[in-house]
C-alpha atoms as a PDB file:
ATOM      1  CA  UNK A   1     -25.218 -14.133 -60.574  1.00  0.00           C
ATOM      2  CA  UNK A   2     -26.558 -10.779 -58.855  1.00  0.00           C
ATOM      3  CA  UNK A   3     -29.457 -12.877 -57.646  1.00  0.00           C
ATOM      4  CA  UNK A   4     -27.222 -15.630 -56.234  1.00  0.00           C
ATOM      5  CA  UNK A   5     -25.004 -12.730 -54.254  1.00  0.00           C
ATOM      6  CA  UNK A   6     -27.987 -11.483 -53.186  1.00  0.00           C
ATOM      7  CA  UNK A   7     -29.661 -14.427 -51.712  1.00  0.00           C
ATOM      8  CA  UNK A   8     -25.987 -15.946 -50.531  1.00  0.00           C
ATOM      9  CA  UNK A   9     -25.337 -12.860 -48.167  1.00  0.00           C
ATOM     10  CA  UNK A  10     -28.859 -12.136 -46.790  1.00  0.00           C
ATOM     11  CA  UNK A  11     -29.714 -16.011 -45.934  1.00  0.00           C
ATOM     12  CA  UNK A  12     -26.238 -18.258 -46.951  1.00  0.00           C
ATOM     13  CA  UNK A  13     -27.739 -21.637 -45.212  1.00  0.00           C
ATOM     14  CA  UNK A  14     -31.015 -21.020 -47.461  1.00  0.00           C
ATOM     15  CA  UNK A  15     -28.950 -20.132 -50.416  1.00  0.00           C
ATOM     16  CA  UNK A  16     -26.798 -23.270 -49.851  1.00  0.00           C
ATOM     17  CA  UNK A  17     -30.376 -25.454 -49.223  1.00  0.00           C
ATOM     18  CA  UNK A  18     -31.302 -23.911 -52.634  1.00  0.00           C
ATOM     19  CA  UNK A  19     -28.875 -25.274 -54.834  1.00  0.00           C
ATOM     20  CA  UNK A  20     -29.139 -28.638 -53.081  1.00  0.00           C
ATOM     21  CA  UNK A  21     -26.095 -28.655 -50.569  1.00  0.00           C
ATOM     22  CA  UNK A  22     -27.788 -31.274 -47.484  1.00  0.00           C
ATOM     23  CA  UNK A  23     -27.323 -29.030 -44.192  1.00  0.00           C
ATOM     24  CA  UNK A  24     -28.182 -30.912 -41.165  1.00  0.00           C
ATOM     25  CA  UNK A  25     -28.229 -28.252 -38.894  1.00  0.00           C
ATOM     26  CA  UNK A  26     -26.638 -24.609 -38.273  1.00  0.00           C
ATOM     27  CA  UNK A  27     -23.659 -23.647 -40.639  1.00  0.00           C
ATOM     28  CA  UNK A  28     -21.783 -20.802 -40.583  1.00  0.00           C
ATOM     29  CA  UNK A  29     -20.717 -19.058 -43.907  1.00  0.00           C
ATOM     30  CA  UNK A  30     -18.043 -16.772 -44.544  1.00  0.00           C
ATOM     31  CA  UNK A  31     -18.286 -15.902 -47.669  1.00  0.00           C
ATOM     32  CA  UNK A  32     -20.597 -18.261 -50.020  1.00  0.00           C
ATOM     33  CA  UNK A  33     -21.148 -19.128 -53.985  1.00  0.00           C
ATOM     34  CA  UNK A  34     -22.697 -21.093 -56.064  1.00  0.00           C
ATOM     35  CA  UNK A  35     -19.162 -21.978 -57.391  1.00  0.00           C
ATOM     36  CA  UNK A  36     -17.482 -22.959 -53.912  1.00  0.00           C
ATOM     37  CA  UNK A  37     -20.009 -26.594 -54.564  1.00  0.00           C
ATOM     38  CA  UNK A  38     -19.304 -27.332 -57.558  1.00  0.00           C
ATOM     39  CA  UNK A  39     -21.860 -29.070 -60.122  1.00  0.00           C
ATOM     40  CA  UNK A  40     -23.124 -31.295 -58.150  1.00  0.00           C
ATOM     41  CA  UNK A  41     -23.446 -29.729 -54.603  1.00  0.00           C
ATOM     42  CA  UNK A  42     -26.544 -31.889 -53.547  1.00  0.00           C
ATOM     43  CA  UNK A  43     -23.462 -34.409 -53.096  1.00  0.00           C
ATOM     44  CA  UNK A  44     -22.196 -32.568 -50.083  1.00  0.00           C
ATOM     45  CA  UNK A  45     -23.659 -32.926 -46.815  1.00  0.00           C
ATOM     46  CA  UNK A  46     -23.264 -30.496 -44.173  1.00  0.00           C
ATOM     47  CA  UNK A  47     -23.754 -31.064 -40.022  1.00  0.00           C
ATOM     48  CA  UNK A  48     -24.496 -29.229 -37.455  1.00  0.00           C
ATOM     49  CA  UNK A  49     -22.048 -26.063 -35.883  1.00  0.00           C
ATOM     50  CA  UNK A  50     -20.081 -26.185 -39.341  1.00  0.00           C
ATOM     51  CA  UNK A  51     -18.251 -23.066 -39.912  1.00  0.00           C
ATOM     52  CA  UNK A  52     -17.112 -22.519 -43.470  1.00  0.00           C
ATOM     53  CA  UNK A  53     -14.436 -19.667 -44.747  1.00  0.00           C
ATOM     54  CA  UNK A  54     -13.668 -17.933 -47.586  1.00  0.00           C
ATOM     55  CA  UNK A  55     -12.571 -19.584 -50.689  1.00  0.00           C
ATOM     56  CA  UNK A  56     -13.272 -22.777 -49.953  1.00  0.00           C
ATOM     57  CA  UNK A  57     -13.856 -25.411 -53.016  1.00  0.00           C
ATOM     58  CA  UNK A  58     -15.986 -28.800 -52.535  1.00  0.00           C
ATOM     59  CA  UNK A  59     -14.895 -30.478 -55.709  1.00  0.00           C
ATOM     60  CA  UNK A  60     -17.278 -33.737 -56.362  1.00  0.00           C
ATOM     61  CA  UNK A  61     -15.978 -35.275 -59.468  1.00  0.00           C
ATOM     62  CA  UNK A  62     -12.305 -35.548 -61.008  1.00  0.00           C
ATOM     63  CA  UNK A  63     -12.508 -33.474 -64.286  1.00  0.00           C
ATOM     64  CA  UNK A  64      -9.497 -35.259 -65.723  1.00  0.00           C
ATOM     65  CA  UNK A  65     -11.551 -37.816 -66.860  1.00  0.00           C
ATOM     66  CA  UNK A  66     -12.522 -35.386 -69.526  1.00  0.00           C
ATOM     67  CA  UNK A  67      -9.153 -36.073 -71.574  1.00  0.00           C
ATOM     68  CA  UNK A  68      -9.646 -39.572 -71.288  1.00  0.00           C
ATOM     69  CA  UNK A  69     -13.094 -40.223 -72.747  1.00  0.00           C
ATOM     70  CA  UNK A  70     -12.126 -40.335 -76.209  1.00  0.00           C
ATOM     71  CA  UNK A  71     -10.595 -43.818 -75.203  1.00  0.00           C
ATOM     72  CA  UNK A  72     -13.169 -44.477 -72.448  1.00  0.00           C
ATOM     73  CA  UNK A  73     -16.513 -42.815 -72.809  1.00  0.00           C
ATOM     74  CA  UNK A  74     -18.287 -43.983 -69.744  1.00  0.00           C
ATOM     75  CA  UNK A  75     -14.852 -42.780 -67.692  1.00  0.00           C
ATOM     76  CA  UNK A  76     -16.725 -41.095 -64.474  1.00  0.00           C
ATOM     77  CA  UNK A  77     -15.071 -40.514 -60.924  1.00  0.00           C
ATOM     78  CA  UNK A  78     -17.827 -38.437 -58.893  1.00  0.00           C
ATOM     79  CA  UNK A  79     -18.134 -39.154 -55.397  1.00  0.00           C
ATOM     80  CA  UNK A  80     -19.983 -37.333 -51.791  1.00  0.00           C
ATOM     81  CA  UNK A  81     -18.312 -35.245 -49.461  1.00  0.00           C
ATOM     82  CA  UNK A  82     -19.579 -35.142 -45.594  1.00  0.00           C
ATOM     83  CA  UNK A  83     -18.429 -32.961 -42.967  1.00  0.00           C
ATOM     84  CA  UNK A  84     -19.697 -34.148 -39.518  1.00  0.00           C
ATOM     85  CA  UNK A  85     -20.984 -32.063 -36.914  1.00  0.00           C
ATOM     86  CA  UNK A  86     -18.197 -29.181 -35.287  1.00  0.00           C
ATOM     87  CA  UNK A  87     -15.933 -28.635 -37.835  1.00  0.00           C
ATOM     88  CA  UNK A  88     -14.421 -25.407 -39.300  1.00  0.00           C
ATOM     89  CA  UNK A  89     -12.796 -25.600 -42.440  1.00  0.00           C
ATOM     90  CA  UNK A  90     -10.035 -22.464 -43.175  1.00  0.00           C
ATOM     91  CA  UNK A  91      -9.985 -20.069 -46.043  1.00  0.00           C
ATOM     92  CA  UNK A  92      -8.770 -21.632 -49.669  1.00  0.00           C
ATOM     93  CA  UNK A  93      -9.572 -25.199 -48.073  1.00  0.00           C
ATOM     94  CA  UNK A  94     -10.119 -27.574 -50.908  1.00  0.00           C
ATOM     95  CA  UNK A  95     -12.366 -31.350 -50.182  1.00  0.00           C
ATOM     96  CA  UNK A  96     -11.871 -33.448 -52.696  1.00  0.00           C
ATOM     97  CA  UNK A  97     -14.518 -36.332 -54.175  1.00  0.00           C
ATOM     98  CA  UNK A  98     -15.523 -39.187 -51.723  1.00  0.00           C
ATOM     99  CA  UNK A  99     -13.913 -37.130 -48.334  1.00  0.00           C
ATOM    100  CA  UNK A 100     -15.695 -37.285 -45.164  1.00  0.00           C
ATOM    101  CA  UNK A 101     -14.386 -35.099 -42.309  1.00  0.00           C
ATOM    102  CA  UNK A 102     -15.470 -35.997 -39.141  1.00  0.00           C
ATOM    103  CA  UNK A 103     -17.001 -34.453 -35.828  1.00  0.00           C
ATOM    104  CA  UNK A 104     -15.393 -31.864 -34.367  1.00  0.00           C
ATOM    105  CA  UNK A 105     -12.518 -31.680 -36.735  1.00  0.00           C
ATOM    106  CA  UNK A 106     -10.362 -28.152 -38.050  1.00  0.00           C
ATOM    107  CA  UNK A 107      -8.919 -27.943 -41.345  1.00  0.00           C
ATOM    108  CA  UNK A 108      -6.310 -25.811 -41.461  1.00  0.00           C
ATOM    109  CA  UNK A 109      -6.444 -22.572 -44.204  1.00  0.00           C
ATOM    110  CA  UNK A 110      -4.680 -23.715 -47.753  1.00  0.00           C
ATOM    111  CA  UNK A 111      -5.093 -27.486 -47.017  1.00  0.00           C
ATOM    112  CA  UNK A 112      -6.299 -30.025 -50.133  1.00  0.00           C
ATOM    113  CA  UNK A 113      -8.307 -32.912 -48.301  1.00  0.00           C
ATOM    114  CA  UNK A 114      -7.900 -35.734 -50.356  1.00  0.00           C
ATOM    115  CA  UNK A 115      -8.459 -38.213 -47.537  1.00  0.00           C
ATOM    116  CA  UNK A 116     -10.796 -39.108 -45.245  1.00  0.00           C
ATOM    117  CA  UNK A 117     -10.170 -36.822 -41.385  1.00  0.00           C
ATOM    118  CA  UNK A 118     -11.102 -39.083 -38.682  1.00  0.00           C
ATOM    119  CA  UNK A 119     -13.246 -37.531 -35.799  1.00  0.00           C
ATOM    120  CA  UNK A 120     -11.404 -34.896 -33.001  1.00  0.00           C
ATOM    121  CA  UNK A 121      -8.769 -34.265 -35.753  1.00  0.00           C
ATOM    122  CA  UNK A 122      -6.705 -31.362 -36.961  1.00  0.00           C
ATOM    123  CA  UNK A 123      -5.477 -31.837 -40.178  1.00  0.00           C
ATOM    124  CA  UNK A 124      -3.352 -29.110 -42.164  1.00  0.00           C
ATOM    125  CA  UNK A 125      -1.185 -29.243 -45.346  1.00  0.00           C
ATOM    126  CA  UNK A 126      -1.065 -30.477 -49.044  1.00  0.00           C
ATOM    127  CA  UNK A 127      -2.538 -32.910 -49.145  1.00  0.00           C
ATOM    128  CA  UNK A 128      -4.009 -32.730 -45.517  1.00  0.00           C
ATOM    129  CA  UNK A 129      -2.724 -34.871 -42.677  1.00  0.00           C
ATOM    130  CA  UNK A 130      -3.629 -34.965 -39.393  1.00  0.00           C
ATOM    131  CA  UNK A 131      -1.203 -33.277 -37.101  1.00  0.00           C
ATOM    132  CA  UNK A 132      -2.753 -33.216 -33.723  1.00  0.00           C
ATOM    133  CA  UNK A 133      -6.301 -33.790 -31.699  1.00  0.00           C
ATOM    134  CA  UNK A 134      -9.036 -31.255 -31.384  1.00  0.00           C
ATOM    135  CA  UNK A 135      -8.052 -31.691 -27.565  1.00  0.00           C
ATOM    136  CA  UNK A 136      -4.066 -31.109 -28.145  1.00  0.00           C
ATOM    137  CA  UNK A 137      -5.139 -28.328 -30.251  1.00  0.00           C
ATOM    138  CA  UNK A 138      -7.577 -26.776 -27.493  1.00  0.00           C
ATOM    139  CA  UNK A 139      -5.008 -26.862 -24.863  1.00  0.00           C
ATOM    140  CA  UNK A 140      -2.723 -24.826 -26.636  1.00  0.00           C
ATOM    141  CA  UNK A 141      -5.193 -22.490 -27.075  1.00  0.00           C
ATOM    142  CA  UNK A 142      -6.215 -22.044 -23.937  1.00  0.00           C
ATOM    143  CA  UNK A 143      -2.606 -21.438 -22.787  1.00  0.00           C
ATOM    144  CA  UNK A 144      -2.221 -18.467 -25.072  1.00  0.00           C
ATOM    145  CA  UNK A 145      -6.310 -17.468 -25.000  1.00  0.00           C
ATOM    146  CA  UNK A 146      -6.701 -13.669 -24.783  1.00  0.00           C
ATOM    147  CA  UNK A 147      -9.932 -14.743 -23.017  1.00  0.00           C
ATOM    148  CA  UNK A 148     -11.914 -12.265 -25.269  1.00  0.00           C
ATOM    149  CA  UNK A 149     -14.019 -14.317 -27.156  1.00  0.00           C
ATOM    150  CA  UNK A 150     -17.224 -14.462 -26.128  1.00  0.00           C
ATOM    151  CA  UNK A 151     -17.260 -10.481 -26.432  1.00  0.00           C
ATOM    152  CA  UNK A 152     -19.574  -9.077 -29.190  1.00  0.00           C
ATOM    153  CA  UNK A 153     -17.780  -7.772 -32.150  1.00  0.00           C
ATOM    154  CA  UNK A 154     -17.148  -4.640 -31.718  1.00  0.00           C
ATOM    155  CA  UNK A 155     -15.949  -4.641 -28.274  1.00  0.00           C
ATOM    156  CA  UNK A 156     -13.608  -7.774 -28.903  1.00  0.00           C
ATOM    157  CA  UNK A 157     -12.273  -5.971 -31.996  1.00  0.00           C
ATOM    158  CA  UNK A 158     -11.205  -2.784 -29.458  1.00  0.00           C
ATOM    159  CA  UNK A 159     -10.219  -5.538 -26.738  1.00  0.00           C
ATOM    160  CA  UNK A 160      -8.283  -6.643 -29.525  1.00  0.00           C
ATOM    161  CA  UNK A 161      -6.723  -3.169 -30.502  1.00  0.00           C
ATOM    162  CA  UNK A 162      -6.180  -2.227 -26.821  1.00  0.00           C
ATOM    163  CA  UNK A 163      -4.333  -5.455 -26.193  1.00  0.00           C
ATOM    164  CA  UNK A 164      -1.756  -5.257 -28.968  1.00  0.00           C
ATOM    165  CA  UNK A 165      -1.415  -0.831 -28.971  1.00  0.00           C
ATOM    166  CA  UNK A 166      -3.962  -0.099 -31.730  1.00  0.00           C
ATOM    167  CA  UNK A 167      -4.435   3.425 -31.458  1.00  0.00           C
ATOM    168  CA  UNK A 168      -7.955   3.894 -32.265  1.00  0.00           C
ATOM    169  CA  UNK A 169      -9.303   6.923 -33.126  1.00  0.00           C
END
């Protein structure tokens, strides 16, 4: 468990290629576990400018099937999860079996995707529903952009403190 810590927070994409989560190309971890996969990660496939935040769960199989093999033993539902290329998915996010979000999609933090998120979507809620394009939703934000971001860290984060009357110190 150390060892997985370790090798989550000094390399996460390596970490996540080591348990046998398919990333096809750059992915962005905020936080990472062997846990967050589930027991069959090499069922999820990652794309490319995928930027994943805390707590999420991929969940690849219904475990209520357990109760219900005593009547049915061969009772499986396991299924892959895909998330296309430019997608973020927000903290406590849960994907559920046989889910593909598409390109350039956000999931909004808290949601439970149960269904499949068509491309240039944002989807929020329990369960998860779309609720406006990725072009809807980056209009808005560029109407009330603090135009700060492409500013490294630290000088966004006193941008940020400067803007709303942080006193640093």
């Amino acid at each position: 468990m150390l060892r997985d810590r370790w090798a989550g927070a000094r390399d996460p994409e390596g970490f996540a290629r080591s348990i046998g989560v398919n990333v096809k190309g750059r992915v962005r971890f905020y936080g990472i576990s062997r846990g967050m996969f589930g027991s069959e990660p090499w069922l999820i496939t990652l794309g490319d400018n995928v930027y994943i935040t805390a707590g999420v769960q991929f969940v690849t199989h219904d475990g209520g099937t357990l109760i219900l093999r005593k009547e049915h033993p061969d009772l499986e539902w396991t299924a892959p999860i895909v998330v296309g290329d430019d997608a973020y998915i927000g903290v406590r996010s849960i994907i559920l079996p046989g889910v593909t979000i598409g390109n350039r999609c956000v999931i909004g933090a808290g949601s439970i995707v149960a269904r499949d998120i068509p491309d240039n979507t944002v989807a929020a809620g329990v369960p998860a529903r779309p609720i406006r394009s990725t072009d809807d939703y980056l209009e808005r934000l560029r109407a009330k952009s603090l135009r700060i971001g492409h500013l490294p860290a630290q000088a966004k984060a006193e941008a940020i403190k400067k803007i709303y009357g942080v006193a640093t110190g």
